[in-house]
C-alpha atoms as a PDB file:
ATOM      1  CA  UNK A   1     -36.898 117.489 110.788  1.00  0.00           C
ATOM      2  CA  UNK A   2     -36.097 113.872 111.983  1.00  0.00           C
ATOM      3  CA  UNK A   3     -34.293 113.449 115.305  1.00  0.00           C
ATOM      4  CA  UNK A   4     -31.430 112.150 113.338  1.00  0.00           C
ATOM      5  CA  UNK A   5     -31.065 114.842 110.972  1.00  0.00           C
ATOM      6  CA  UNK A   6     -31.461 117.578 114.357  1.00  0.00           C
ATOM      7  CA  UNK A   7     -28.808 116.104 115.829  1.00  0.00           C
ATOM      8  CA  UNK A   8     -26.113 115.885 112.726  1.00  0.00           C
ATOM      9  CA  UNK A   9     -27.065 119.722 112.707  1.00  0.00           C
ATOM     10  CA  UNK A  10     -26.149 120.246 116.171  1.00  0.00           C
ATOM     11  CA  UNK A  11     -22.822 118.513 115.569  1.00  0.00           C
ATOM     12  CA  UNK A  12     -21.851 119.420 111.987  1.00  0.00           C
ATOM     13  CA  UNK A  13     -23.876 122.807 110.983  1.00  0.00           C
ATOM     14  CA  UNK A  14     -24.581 123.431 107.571  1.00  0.00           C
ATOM     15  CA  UNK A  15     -22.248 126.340 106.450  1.00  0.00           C
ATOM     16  CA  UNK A  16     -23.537 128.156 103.349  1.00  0.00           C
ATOM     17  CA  UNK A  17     -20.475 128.762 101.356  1.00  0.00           C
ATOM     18  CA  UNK A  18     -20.654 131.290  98.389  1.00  0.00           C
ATOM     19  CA  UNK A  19     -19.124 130.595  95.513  1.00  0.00           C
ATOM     20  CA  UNK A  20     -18.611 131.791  91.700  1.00  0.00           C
ATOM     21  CA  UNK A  21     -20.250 129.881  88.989  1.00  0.00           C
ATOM     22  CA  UNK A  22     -17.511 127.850  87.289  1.00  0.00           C
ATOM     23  CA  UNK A  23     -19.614 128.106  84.090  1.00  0.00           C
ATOM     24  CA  UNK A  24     -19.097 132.039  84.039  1.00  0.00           C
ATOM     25  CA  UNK A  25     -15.666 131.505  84.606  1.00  0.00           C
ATOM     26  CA  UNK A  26     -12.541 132.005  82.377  1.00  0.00           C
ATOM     27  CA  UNK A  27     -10.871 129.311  83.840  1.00  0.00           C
ATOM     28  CA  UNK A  28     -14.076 127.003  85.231  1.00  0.00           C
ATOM     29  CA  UNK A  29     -11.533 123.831  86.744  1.00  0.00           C
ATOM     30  CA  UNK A  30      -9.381 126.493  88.746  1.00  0.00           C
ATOM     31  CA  UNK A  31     -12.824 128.119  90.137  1.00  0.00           C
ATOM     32  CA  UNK A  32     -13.463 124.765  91.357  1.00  0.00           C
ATOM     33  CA  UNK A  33     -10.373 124.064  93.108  1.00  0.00           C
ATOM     34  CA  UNK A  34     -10.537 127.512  94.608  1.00  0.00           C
ATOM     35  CA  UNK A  35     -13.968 126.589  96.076  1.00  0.00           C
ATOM     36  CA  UNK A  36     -13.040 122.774  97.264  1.00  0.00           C
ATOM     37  CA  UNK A  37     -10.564 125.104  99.640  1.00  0.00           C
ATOM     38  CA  UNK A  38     -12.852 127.071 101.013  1.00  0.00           C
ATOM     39  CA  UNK A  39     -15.022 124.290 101.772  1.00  0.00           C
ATOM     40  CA  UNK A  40     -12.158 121.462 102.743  1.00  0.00           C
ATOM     41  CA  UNK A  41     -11.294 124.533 105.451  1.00  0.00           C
ATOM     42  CA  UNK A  42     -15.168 124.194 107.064  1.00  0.00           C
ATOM     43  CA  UNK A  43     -15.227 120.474 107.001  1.00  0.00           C
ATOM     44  CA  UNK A  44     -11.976 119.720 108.352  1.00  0.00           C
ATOM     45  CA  UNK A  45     -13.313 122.154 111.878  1.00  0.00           C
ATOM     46  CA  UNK A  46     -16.301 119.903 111.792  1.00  0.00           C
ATOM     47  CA  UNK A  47     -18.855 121.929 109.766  1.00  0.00           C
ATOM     48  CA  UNK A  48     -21.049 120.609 106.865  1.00  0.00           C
ATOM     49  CA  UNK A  49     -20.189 122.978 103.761  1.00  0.00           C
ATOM     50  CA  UNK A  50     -22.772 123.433 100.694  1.00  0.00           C
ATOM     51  CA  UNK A  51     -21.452 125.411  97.869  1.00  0.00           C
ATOM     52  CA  UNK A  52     -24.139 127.818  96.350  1.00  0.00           C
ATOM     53  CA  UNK A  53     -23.575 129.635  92.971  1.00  0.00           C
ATOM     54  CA  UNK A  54     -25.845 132.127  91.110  1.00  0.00           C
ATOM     55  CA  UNK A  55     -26.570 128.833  88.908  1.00  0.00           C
ATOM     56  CA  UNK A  56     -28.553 127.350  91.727  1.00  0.00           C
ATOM     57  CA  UNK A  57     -32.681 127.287  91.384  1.00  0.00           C
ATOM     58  CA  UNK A  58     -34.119 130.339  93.134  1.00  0.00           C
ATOM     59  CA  UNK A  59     -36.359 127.576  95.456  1.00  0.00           C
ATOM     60  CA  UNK A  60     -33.394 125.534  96.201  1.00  0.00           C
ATOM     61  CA  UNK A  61     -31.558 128.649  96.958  1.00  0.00           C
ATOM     62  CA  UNK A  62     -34.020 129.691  99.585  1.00  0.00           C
ATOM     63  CA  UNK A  63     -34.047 126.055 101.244  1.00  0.00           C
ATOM     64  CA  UNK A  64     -30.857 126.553 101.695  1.00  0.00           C
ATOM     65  CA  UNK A  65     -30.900 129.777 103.300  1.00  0.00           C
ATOM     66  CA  UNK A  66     -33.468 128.678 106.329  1.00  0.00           C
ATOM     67  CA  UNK A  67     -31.292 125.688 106.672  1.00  0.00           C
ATOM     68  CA  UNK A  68     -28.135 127.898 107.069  1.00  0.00           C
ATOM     69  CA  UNK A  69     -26.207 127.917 110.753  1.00  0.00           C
ATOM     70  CA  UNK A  70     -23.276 129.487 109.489  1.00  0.00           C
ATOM     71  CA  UNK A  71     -22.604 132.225 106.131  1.00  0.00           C
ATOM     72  CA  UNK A  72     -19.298 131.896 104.327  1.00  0.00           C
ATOM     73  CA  UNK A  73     -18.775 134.963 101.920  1.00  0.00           C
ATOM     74  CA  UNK A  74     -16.102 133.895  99.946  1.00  0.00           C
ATOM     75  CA  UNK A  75     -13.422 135.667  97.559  1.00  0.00           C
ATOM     76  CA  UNK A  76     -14.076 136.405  93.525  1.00  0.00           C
ATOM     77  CA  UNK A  77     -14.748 139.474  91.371  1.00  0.00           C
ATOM     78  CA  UNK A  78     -15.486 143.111  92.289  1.00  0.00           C
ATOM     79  CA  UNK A  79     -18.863 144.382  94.010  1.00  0.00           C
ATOM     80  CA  UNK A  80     -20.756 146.174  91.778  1.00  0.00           C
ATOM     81  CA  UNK A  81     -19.546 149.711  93.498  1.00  0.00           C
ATOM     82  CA  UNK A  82     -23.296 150.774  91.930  1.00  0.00           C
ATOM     83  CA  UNK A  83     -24.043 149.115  95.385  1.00  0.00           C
ATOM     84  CA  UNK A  84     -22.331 151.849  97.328  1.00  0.00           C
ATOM     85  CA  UNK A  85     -23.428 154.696  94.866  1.00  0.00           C
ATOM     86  CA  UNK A  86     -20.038 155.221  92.855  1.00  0.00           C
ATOM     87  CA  UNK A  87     -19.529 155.028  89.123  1.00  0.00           C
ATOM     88  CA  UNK A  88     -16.748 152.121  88.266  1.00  0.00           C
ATOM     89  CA  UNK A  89     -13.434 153.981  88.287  1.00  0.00           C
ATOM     90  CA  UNK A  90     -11.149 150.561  88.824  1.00  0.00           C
ATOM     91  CA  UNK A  91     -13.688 147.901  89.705  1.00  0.00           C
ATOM     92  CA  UNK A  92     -13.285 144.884  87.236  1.00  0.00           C
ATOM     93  CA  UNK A  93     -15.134 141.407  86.331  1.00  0.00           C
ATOM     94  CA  UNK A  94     -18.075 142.639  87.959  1.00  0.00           C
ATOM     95  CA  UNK A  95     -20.644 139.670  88.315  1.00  0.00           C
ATOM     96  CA  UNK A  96     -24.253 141.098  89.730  1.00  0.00           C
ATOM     97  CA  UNK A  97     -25.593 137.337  89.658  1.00  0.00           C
ATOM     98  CA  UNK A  98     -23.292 137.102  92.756  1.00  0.00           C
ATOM     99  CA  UNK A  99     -23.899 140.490  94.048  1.00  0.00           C
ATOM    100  CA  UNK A 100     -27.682 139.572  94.029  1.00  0.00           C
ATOM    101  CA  UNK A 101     -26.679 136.127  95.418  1.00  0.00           C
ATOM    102  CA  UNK A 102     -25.139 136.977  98.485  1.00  0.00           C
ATOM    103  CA  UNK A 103     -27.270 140.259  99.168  1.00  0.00           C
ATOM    104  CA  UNK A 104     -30.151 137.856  99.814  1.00  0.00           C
ATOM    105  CA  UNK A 105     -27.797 135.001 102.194  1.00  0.00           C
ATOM    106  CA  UNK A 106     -26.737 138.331 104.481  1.00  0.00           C
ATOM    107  CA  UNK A 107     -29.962 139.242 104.945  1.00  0.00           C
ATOM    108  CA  UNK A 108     -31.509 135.895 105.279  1.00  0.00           C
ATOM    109  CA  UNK A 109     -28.402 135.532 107.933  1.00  0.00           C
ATOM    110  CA  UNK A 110     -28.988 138.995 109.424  1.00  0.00           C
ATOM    111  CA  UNK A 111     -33.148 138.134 109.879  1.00  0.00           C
ATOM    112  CA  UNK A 112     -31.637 134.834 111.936  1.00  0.00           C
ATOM    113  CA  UNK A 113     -28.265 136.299 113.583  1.00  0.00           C
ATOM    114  CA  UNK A 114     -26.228 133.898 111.567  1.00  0.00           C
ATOM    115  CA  UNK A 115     -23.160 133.865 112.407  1.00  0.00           C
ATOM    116  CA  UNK A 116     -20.678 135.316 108.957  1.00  0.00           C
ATOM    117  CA  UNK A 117     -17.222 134.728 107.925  1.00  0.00           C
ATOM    118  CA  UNK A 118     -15.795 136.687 104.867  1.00  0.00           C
ATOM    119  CA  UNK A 119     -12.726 136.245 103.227  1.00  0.00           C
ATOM    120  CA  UNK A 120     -11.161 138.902 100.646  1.00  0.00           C
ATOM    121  CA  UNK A 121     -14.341 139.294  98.278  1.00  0.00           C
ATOM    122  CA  UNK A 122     -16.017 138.151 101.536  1.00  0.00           C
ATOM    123  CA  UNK A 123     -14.516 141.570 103.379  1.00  0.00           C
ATOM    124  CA  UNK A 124     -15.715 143.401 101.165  1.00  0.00           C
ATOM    125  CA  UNK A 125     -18.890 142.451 100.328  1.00  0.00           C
ATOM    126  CA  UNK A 126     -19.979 142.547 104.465  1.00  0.00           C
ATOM    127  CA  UNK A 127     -18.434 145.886 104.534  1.00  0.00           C
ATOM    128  CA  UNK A 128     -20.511 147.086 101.357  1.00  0.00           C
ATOM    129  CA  UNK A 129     -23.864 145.375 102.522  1.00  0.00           C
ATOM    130  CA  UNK A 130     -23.300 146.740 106.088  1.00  0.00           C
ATOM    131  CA  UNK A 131     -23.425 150.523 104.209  1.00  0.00           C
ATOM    132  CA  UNK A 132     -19.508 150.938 103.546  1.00  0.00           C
ATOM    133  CA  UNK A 133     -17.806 151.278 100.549  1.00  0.00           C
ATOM    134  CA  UNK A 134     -14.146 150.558  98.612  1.00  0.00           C
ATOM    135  CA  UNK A 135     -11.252 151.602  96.884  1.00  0.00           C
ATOM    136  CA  UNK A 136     -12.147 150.429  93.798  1.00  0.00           C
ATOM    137  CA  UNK A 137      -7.928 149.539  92.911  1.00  0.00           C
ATOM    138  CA  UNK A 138      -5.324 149.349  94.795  1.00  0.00           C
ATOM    139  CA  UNK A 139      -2.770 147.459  92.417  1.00  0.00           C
ATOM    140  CA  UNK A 140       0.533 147.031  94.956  1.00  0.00           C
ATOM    141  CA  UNK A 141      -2.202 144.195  96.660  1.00  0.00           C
ATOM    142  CA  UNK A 142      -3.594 142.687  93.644  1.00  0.00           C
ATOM    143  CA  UNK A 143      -0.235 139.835  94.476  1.00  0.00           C
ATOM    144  CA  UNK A 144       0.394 137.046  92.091  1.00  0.00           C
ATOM    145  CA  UNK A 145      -2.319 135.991  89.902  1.00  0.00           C
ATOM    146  CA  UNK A 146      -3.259 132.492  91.807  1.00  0.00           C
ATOM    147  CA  UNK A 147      -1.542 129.415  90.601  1.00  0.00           C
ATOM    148  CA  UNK A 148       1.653 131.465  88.796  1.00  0.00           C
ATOM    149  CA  UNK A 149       3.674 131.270  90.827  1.00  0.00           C
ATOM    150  CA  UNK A 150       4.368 132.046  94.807  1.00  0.00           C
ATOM    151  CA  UNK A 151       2.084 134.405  97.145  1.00  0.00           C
ATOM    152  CA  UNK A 152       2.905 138.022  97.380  1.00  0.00           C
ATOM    153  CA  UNK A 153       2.811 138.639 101.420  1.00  0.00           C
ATOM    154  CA  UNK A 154       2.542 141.411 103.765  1.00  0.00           C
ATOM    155  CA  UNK A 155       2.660 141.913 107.400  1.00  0.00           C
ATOM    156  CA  UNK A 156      -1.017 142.176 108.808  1.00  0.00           C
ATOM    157  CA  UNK A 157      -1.213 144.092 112.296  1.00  0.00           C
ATOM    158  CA  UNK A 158      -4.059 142.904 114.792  1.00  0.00           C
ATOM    159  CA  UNK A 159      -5.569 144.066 117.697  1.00  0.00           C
ATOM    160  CA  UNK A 160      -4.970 141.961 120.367  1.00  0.00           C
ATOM    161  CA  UNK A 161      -8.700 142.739 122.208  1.00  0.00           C
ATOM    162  CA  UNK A 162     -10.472 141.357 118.668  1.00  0.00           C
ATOM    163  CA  UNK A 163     -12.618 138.379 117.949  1.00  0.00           C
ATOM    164  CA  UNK A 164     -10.335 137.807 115.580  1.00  0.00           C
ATOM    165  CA  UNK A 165      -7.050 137.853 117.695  1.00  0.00           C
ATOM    166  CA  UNK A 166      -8.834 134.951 120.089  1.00  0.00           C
ATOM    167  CA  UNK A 167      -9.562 132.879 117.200  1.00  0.00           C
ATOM    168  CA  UNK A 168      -6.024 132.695 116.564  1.00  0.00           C
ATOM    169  CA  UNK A 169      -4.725 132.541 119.703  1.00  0.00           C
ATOM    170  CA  UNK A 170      -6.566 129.399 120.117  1.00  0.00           C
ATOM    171  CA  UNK A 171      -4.803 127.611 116.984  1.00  0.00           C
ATOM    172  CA  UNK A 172      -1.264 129.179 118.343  1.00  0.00           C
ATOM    173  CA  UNK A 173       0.417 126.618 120.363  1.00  0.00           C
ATOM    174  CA  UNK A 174       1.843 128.618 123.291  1.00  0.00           C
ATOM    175  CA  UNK A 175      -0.549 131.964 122.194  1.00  0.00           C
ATOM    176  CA  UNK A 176      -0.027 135.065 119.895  1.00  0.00           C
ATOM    177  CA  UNK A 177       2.710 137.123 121.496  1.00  0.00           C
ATOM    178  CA  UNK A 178       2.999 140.633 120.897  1.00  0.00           C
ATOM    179  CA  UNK A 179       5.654 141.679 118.346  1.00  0.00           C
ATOM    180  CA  UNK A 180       7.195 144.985 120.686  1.00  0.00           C
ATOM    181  CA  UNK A 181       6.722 144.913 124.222  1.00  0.00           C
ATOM    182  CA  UNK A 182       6.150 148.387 124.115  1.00  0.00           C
ATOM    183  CA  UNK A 183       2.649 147.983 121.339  1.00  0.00           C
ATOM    184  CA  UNK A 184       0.366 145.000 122.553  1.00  0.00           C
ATOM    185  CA  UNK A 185      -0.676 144.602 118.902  1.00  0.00           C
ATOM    186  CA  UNK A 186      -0.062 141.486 117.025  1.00  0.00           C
ATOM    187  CA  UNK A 187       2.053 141.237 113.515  1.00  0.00           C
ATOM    188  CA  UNK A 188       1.498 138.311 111.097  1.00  0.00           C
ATOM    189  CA  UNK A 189       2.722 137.630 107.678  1.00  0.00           C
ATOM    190  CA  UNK A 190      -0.493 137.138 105.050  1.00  0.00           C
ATOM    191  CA  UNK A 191      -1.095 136.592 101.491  1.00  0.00           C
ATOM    192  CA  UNK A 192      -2.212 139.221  99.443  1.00  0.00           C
ATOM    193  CA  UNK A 193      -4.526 138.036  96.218  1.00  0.00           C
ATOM    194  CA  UNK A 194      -6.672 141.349  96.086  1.00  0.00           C
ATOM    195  CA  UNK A 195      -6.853 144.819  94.200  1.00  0.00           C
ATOM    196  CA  UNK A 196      -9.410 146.465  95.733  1.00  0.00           C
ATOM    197  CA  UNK A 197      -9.658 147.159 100.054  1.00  0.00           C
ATOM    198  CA  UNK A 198     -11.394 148.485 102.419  1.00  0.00           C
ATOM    199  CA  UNK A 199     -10.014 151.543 104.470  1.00  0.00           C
ATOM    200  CA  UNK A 200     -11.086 153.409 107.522  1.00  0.00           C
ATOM    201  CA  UNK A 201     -13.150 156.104 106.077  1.00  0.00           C
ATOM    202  CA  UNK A 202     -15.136 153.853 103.832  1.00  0.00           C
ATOM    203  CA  UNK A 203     -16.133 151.557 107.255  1.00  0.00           C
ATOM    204  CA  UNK A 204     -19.663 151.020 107.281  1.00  0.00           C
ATOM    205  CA  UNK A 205     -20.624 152.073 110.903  1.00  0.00           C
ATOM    206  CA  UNK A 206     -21.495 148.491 112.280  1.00  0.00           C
ATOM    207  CA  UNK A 207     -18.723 147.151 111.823  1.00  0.00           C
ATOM    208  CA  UNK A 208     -14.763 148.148 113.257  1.00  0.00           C
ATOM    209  CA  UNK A 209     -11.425 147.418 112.370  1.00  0.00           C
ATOM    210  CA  UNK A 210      -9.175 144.889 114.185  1.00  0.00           C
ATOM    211  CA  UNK A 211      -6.240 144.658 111.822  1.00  0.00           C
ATOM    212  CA  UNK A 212      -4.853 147.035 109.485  1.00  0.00           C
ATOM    213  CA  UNK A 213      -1.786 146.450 106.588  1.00  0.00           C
ATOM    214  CA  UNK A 214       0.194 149.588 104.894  1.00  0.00           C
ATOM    215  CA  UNK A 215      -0.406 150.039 101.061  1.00  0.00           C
ATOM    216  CA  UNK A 216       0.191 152.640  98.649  1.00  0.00           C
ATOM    217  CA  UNK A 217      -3.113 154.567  99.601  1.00  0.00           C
ATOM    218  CA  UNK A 218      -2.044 154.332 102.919  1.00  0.00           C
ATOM    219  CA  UNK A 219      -3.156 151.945 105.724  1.00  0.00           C
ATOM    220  CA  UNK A 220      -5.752 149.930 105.034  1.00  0.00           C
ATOM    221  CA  UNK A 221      -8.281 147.367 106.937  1.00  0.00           C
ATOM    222  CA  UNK A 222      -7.239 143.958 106.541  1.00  0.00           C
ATOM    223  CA  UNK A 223     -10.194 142.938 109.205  1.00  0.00           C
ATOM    224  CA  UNK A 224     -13.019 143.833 110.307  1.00  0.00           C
ATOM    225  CA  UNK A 225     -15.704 142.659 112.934  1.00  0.00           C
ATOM    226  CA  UNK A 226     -19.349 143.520 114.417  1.00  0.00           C
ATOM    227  CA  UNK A 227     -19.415 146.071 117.075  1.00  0.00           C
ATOM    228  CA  UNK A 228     -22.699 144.722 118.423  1.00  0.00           C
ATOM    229  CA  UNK A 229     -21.073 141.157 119.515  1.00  0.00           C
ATOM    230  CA  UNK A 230     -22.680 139.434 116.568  1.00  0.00           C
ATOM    231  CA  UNK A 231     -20.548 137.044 115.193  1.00  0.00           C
ATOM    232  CA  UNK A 232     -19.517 138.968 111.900  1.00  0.00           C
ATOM    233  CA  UNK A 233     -15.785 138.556 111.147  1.00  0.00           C
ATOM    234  CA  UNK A 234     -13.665 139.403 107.639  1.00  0.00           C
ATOM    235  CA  UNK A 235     -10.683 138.809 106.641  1.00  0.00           C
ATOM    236  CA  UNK A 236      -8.466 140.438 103.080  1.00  0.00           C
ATOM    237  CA  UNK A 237      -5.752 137.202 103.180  1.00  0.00           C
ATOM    238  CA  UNK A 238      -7.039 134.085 101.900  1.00  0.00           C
ATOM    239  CA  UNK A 239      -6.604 131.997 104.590  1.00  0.00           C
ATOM    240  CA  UNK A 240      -7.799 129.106 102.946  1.00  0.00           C
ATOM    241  CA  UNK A 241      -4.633 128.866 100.917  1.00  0.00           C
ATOM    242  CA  UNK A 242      -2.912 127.085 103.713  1.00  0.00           C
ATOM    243  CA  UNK A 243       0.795 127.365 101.507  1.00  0.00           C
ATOM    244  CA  UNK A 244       0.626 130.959 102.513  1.00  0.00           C
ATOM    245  CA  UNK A 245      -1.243 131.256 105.206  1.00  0.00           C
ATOM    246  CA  UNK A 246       0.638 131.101 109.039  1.00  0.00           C
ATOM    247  CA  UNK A 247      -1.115 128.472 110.911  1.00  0.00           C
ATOM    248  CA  UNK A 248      -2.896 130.029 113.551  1.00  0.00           C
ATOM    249  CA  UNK A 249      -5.684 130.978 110.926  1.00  0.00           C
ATOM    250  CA  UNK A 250      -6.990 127.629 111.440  1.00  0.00           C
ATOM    251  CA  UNK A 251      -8.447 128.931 114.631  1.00  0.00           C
ATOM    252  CA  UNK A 252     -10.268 131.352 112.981  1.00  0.00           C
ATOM    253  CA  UNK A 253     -12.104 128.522 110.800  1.00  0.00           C
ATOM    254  CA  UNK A 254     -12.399 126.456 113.877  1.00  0.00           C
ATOM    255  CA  UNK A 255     -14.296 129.714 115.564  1.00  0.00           C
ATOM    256  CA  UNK A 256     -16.009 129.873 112.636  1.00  0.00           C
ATOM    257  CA  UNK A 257     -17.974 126.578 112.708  1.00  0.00           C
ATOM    258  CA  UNK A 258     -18.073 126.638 116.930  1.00  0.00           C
ATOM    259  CA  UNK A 259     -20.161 129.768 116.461  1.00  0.00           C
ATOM    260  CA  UNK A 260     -22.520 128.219 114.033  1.00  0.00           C
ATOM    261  CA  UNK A 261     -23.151 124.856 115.942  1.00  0.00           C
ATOM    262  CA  UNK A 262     -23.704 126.943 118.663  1.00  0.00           C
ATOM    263  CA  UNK A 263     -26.103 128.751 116.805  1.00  0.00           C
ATOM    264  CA  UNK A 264     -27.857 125.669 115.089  1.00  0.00           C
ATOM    265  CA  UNK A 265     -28.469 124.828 118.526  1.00  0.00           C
ATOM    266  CA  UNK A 266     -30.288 127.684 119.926  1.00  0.00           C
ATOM    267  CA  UNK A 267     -34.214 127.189 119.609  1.00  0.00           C
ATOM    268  CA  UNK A 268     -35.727 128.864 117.480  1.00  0.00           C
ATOM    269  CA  UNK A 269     -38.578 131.838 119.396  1.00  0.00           C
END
């Protein structure tokens, strides 16, 4: 690598961004506008996003897994539960080209300590990967089908002592206040574009809940985190969709790409 091209890592990383292939798509223009989100919300916190779809050449694939600093797991159709030993009994629009897809980028990113964000599918598939499992349907989250019309929201409680609850505090101008100054736990409204979840039982053991939402099937894990200080964070909202999403989520994107320059800058032993 050139001096040049070392240095543009240092200061814009290249984040590996997941993505569905448009061409398997129903709808293959609205795929694309839901990826050109995800990766608008890396490069406007300074990061250098790459798209990668189970269309993508197996050798270009793996170039751009060594040349990873950051892992963005994004949102799209259900984990094949096979993954966590359970017959379908909900799961829909199952896609194993992108199960098989991002199986190999977390473990290329686990071999390196890569720093990982998930969002919604994202959640999911780092809690399934990490030995967890889901509810395969939880239909009072599934929201508004994207595009029809205005986002279904929820209130999303966070713990205050989370990775996650820093990253927003940093984007919130005068700080996340507690919501009851009896409960130091934080409350913020979120979209909700998913019909399957994570709950507290079917946590894989690395990882730990820092926010939780009520549902039907009782409360569930909106996000989760690494216990081992690895930078491993996912989130159930989308907050990419900036329409619905409360502002202090930009921190979390700007955290995001921090951890992965820092990362991209660590030699490598």
């Amino acid at each position: 690598m050139s001096e040049l091209s070392s240095e543009r890592t240092r200061v814009r990383p290249l984040i590996l961004v997941t993505a569905p292939d448009p061409a398997r798509s129903a709808n293959p223009e609205l795929t694309r506008q839901k990826t050109a989100l995800y990766v608008e919300a890396i490069r406007r916190h300074g990061g250098d996003p790459v798209a990668v779809d189970s269309s993508v050449p197996e050798g270009r694939r793996q170039e751009m897994l060594a040349g990873m600093a950051g892992l963005f797991l994004t949102g799209g159709p259900d984990v094949d539960p096979s993954l966590y030993d359970e017959e379908i009994a909900g799961s829909e629009d199952i896609d194993p080209a992108r199960d098989a897809l991002e199986m190999a980028a977390w473990r290329a990113a686990e071999e390196r300590s890569v720093p990982v964000l998930g969002v919604c599918r994202g959640l999911q598939a780092i809690n399934v990967f990490a030995g967890g499992s889901l509810i395969q349907d939880l239909p009072d989250h599934a929201g508004t089908p994207y595009g029809d019309g205005p986002a279904q929201t929820h209130n999303m409680v966070v713990d205050p002592e989370s990775r996650l609850a820093r990253a927003l505090a940093e984007a919130a101008p005068e700080g996340l206040a507690a919501t009851d100054e009896d409960d130091s736990s934080i409350e913020l409204p979120v979209n909700t574009f998913h019909h399957q979840a994570v709950s507290q039982s079917r946590l894989a053991p690395g990882l730990r809940a820092v926010a939780w939402a009520s549902s039907s099937q009782g409360r569930i894990v909106e996000a989760a985190e690494s216990k081992d200080g690895r930078w491993i964070v996912g989130v159930q909202c989308h907050p990419e969709r900036t329409d619905s999403t409360p502002g202090e989520f930009e921190g979390l994107f700007e955290a995001f790409v921090r951890a992965a320059r820092e990362a991209a800058a660590e030699p490598v032993i």
